[in-house]
C-alpha atoms as a PDB file:
ATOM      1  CA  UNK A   1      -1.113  -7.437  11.374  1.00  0.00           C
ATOM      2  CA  UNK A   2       1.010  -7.902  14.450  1.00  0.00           C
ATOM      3  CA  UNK A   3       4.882  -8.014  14.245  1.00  0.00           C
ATOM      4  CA  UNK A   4       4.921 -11.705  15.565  1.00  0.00           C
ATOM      5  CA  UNK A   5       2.995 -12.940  13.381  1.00  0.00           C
ATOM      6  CA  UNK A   6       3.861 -11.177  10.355  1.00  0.00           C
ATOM      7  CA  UNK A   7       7.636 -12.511  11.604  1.00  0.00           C
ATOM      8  CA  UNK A   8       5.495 -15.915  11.285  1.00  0.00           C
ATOM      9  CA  UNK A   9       4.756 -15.267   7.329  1.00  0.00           C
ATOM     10  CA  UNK A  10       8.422 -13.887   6.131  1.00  0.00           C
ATOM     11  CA  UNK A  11       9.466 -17.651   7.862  1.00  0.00           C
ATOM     12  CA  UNK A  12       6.815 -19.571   6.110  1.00  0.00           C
ATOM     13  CA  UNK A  13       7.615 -18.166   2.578  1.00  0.00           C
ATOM     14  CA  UNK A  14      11.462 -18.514   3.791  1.00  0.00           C
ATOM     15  CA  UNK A  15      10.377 -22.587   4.184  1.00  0.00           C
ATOM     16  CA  UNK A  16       8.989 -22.626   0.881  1.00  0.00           C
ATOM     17  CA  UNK A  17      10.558 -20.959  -1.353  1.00  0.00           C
ATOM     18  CA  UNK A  18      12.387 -24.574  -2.772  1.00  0.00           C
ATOM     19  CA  UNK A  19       8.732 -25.457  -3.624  1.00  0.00           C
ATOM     20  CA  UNK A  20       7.207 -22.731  -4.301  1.00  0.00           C
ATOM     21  CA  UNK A  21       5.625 -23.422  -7.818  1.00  0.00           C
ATOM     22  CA  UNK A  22       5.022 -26.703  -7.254  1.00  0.00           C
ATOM     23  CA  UNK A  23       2.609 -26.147  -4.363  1.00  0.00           C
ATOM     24  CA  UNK A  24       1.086 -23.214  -5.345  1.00  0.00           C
ATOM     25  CA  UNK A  25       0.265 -25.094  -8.498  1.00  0.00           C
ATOM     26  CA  UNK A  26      -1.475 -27.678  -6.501  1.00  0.00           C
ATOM     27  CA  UNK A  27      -3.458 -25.770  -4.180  1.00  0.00           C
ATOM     28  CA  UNK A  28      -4.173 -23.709  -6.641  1.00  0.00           C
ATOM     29  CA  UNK A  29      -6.208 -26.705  -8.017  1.00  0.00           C
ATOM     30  CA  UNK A  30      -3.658 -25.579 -11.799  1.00  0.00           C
ATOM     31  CA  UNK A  31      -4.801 -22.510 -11.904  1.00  0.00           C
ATOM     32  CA  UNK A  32      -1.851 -20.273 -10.558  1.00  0.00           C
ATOM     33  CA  UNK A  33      -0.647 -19.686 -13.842  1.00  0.00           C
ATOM     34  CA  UNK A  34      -3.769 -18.806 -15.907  1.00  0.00           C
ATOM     35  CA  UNK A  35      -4.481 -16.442 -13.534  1.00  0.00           C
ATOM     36  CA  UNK A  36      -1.186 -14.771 -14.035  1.00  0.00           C
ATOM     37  CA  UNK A  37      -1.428 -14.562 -17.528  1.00  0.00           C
ATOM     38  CA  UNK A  38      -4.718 -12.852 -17.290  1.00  0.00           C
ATOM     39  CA  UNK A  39      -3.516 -10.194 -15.408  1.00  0.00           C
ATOM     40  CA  UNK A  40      -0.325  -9.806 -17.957  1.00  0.00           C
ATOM     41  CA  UNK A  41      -2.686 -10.242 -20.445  1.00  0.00           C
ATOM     42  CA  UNK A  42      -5.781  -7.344 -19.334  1.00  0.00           C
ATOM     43  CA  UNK A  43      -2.066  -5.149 -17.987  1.00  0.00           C
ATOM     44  CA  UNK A  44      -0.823  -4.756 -21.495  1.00  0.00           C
ATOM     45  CA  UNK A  45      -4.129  -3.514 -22.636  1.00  0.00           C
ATOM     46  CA  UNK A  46      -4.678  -0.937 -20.488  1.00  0.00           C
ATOM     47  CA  UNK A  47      -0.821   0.233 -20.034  1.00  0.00           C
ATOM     48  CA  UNK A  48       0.886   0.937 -22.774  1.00  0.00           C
ATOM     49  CA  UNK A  49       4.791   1.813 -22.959  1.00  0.00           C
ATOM     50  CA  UNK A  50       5.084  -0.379 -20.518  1.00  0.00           C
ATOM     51  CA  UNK A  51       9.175  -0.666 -20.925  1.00  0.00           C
ATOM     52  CA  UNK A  52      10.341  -0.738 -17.361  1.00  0.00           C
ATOM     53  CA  UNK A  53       8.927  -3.111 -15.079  1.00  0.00           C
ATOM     54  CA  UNK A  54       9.182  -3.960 -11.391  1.00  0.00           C
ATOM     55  CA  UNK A  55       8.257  -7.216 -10.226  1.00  0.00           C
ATOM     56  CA  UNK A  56       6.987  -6.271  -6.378  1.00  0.00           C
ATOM     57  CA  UNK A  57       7.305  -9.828  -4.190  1.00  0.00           C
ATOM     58  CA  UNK A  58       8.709 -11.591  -6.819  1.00  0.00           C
ATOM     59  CA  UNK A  59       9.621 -14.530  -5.333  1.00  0.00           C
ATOM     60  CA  UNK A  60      11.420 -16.835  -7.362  1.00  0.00           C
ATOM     61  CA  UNK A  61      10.314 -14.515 -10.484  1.00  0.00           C
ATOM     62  CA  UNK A  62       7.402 -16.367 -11.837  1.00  0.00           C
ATOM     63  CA  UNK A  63       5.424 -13.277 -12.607  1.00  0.00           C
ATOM     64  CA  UNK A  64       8.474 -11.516 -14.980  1.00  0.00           C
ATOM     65  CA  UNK A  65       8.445 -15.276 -16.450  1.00  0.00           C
ATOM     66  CA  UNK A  66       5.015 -14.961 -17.378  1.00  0.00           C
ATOM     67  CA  UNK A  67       5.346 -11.149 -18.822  1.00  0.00           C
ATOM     68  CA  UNK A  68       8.652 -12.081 -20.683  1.00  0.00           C
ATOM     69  CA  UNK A  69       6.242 -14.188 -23.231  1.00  0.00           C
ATOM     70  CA  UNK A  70       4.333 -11.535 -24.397  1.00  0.00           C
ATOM     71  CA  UNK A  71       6.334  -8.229 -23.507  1.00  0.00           C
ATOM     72  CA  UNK A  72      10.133  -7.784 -23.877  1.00  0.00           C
ATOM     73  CA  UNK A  73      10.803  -5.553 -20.878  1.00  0.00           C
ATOM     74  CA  UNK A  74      13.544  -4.701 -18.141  1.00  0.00           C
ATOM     75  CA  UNK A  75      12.373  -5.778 -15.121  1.00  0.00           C
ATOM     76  CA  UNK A  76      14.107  -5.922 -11.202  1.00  0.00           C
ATOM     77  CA  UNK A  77      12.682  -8.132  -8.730  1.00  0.00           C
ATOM     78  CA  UNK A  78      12.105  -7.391  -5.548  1.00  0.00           C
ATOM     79  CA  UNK A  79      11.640  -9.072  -2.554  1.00  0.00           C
ATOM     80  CA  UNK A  80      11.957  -8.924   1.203  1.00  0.00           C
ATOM     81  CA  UNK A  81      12.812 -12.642   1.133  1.00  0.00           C
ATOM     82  CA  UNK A  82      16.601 -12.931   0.107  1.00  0.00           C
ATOM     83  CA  UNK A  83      15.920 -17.142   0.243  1.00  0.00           C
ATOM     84  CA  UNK A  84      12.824 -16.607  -1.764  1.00  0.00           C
ATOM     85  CA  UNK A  85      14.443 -14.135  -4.317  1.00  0.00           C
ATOM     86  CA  UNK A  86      17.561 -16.522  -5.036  1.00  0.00           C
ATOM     87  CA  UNK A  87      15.266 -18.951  -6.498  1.00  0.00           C
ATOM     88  CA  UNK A  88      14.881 -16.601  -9.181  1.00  0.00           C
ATOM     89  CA  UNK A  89      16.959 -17.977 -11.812  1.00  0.00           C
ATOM     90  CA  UNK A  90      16.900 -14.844 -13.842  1.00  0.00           C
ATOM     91  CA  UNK A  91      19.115 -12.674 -15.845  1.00  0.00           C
ATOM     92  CA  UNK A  92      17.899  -9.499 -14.179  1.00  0.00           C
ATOM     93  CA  UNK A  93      18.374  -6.976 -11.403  1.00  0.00           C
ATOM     94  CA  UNK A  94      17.705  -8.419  -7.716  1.00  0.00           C
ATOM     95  CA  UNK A  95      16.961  -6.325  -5.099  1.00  0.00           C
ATOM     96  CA  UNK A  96      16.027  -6.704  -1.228  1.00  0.00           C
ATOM     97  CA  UNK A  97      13.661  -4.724   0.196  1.00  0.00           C
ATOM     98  CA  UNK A  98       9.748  -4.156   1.744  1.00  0.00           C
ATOM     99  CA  UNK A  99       6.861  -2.972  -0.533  1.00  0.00           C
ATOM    100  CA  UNK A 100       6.184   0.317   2.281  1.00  0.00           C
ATOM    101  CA  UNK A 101       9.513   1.746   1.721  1.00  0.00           C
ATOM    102  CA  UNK A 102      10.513   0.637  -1.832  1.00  0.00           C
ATOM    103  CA  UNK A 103      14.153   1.364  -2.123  1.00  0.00           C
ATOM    104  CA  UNK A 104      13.908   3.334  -6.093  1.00  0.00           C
ATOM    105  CA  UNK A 105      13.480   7.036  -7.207  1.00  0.00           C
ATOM    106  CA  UNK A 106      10.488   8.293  -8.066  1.00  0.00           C
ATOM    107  CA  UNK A 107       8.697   7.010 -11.498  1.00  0.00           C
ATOM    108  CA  UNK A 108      11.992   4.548 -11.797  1.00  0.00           C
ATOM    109  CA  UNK A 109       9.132   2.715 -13.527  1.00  0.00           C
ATOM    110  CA  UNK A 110       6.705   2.062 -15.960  1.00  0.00           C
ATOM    111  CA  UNK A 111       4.514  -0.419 -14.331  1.00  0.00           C
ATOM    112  CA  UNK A 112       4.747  -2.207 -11.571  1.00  0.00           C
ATOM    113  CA  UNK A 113       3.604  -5.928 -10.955  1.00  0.00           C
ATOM    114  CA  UNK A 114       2.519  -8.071  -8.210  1.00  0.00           C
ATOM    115  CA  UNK A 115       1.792 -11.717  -8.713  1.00  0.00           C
ATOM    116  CA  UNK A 116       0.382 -13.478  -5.544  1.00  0.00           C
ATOM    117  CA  UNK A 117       2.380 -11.047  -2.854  1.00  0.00           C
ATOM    118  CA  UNK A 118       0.424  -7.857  -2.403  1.00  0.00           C
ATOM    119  CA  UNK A 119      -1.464  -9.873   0.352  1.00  0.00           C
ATOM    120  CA  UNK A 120       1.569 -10.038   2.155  1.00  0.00           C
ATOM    121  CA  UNK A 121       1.953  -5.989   2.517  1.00  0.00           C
ATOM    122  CA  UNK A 122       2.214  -5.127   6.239  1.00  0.00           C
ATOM    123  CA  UNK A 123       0.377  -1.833   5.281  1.00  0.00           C
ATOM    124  CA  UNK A 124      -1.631  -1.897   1.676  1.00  0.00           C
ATOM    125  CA  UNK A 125      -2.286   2.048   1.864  1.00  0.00           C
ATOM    126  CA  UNK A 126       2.027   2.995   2.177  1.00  0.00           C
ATOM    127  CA  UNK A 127       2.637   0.117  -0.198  1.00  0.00           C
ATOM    128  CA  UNK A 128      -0.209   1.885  -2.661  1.00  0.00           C
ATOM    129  CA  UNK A 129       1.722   5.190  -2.145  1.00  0.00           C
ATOM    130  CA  UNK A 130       4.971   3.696  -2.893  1.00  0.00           C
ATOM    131  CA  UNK A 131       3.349   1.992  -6.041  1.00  0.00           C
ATOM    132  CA  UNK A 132       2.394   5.840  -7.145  1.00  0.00           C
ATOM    133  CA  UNK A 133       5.485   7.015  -6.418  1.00  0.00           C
ATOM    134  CA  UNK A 134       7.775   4.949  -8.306  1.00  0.00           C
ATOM    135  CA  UNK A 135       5.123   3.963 -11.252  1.00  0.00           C
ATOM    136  CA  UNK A 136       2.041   4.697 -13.563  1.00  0.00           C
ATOM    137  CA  UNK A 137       0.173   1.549 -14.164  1.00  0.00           C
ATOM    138  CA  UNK A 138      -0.018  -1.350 -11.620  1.00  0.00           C
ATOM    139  CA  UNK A 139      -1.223  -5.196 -12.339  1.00  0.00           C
ATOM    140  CA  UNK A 140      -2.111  -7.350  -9.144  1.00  0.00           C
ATOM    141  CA  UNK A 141      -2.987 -10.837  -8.601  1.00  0.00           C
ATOM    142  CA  UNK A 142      -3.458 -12.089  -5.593  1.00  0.00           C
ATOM    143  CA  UNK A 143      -4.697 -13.509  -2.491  1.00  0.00           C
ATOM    144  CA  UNK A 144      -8.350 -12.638  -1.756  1.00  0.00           C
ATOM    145  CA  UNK A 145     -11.531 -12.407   0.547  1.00  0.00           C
ATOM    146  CA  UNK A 146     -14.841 -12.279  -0.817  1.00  0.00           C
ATOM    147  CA  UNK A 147     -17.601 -10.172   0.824  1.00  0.00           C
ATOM    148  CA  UNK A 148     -20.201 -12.828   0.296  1.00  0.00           C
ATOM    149  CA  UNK A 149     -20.455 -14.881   3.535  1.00  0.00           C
ATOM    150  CA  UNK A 150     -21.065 -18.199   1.695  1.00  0.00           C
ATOM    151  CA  UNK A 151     -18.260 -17.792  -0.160  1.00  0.00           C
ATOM    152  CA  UNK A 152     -15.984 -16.271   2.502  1.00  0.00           C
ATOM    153  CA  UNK A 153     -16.862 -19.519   4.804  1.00  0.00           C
ATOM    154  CA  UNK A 154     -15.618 -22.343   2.109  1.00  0.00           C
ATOM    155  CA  UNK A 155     -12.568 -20.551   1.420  1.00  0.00           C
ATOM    156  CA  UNK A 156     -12.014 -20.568   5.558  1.00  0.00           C
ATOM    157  CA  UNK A 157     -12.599 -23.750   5.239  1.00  0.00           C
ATOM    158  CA  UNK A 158     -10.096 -24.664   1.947  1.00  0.00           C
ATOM    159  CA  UNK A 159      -7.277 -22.207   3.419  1.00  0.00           C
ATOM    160  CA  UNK A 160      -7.319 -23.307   6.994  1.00  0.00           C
ATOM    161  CA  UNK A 161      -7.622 -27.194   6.333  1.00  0.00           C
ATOM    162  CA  UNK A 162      -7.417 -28.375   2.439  1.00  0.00           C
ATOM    163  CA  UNK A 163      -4.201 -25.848   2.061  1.00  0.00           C
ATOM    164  CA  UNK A 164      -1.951 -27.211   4.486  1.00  0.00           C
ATOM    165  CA  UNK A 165      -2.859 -30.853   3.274  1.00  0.00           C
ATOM    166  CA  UNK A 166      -2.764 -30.706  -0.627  1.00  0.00           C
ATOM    167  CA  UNK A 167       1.063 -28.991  -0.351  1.00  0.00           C
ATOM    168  CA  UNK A 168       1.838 -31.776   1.552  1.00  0.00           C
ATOM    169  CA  UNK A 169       0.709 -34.215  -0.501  1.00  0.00           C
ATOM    170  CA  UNK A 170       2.711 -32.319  -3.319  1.00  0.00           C
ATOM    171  CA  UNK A 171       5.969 -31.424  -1.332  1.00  0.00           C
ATOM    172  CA  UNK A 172       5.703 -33.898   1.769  1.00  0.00           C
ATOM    173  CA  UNK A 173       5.825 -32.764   5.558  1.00  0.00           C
ATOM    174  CA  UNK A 174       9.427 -30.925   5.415  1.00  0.00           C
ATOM    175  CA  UNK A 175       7.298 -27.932   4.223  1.00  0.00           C
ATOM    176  CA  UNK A 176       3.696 -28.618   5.808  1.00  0.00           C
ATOM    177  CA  UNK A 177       4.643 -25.853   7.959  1.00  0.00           C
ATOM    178  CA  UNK A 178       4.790 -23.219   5.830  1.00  0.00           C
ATOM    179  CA  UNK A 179       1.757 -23.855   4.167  1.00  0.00           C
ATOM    180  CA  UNK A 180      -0.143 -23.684   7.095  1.00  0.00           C
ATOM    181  CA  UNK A 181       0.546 -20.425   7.744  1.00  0.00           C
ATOM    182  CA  UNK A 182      -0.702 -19.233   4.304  1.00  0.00           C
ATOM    183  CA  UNK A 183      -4.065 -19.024   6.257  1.00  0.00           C
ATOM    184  CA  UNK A 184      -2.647 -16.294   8.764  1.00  0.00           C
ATOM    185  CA  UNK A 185      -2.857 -14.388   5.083  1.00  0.00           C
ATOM    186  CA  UNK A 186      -5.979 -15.394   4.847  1.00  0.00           C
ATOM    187  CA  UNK A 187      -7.238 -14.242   7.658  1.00  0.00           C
ATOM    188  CA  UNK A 188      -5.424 -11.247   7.799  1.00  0.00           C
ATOM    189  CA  UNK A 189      -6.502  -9.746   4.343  1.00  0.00           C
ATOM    190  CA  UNK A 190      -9.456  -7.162   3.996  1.00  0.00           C
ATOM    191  CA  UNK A 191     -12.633  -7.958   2.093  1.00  0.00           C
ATOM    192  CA  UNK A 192     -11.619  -7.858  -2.043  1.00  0.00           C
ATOM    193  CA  UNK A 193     -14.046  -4.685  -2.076  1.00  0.00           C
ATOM    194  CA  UNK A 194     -12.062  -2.844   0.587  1.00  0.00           C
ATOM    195  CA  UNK A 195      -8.909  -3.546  -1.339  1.00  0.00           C
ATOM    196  CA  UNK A 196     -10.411  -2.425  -4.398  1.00  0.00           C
ATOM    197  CA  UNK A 197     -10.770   0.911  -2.414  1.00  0.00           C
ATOM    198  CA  UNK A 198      -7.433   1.272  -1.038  1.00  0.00           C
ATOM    199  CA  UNK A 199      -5.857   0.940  -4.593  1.00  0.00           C
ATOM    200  CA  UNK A 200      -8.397   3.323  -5.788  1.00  0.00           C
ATOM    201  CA  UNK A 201      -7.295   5.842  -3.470  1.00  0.00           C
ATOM    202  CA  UNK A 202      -4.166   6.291  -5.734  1.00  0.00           C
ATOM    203  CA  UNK A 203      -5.148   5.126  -8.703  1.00  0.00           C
ATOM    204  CA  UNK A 204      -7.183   4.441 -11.314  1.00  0.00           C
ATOM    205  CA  UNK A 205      -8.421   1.208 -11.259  1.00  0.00           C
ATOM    206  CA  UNK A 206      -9.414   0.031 -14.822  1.00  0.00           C
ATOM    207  CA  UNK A 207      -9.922  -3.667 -14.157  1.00  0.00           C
ATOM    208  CA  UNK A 208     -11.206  -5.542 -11.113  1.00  0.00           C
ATOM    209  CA  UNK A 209     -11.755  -9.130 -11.593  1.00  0.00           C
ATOM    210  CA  UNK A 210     -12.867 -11.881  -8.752  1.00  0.00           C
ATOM    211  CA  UNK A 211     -11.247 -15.600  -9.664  1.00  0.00           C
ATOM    212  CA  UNK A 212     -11.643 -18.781  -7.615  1.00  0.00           C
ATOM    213  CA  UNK A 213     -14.838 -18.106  -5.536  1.00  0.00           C
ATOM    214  CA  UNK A 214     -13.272 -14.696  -4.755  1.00  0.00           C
ATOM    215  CA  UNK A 215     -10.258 -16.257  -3.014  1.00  0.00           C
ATOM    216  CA  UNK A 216      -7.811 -14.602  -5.815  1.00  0.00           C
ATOM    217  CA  UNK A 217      -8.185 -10.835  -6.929  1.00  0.00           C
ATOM    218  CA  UNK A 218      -6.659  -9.187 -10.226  1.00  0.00           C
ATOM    219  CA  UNK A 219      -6.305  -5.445 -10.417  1.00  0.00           C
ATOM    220  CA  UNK A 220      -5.040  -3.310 -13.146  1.00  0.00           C
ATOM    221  CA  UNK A 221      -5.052   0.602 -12.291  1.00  0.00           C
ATOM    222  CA  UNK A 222      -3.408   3.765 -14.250  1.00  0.00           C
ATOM    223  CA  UNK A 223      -2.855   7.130 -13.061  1.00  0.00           C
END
């Protein structure tokens, strides 16, 4: 992804951040938060111990609210977004920083999890690396691309033109902007296959699960 526009995406989740939630439940069609509880739920099944937790691209911390109903954990956020991370009305550690150079020791952590912001990585294979590094289980939801064709070509479609216009019917025009440029994600991403692989690389991946026509992936690896 090129600097510019990968400048382009920090802005857009800058824009949104006051919404967040509230449009990603709606373009989401509701199903944001099922999906997160899925991976919580299929995470804590296959990683055990999980005690420490790091909440990569946690935004406004939705994913740690979601694992703090079935696991009692310590868990830092992290986020390049310092708007984005201040939504996060949470008792916990905040820190700023990029997924490629994580700012922790090594195995700081037990787990690490990503809810709807691996997509944003500006290089999945370092981020990967860093998630080995610093942990021993991983559990990711997030933005995908499916490798059928017919599939691929309705969710062009839904990003690039029902996206923009079902967050603004839910959070009106101040933030039609930065939904729009959720589809430079889109378009950006690999095929869900080819992420599959990249996390492979590292680690073990015990889950792999295709939601919403393909356009959301959840992956739980181990070591």
């Amino acid at each position: 992804m090129k600097e510019n526009k990968w400048k382009k995406i920090i802005e857009a989740y800058d824009i949104i951040a006051p919404v967040y939630e509230r449009g990603n439940k709606f373009v989401t069609l509701g199903n944001i938060e099922k999906w997160r509880k899925v991976t919580i739920k299929m995470l804590l099944q296959d990683c055990k111990n999980m005690h420490k937790v790091l909440d990569a691209g946690s935004g406004p911390g939705n994913m740690t609210k979601t694992l703090l109903k079935y696991k009692n954990a310590k868990v830092v956020l992290l986020d390049q977004s310092e708007i984005m991370i201040k939504e996060a009305k949470l008792p916990v550690d905040k820190v700023i920083g990029t997924f490629e150079y994580m700012p922790f020791r090594d195995n700081s952590f037990d787990t690490v999890i990503m809810g709807f912001s691996f997509h944003a990585s500006t290089n999945m294979r370092m981020t990967v690396e860093e998630l080995k590094r610093i942990s021993r289980c991983v559990g990711i939801v997030s933005i995908g691309k499916p490798k059928n064709i017919i599939k691929r070509s309705l969710l062009y479609i839904y990003m690039k033109y029902f996206v923009p216009f079902l967050s603004f019917l839910s959070t009106g025009a101040k933030y039609y902007k930065g939904y729009s440029r959720i589809f430079d994600i889109y378009t950006s991403v690999p095929n869900n296959n080819d992420v599959e692989k990249i996390i492979s690389s590292e680690f073990k991946v015990k889950r792999f699960k295709e939601v919403g026509l393909g356009s959301v992936y959840i992956i739980i690896g181990t070591k």
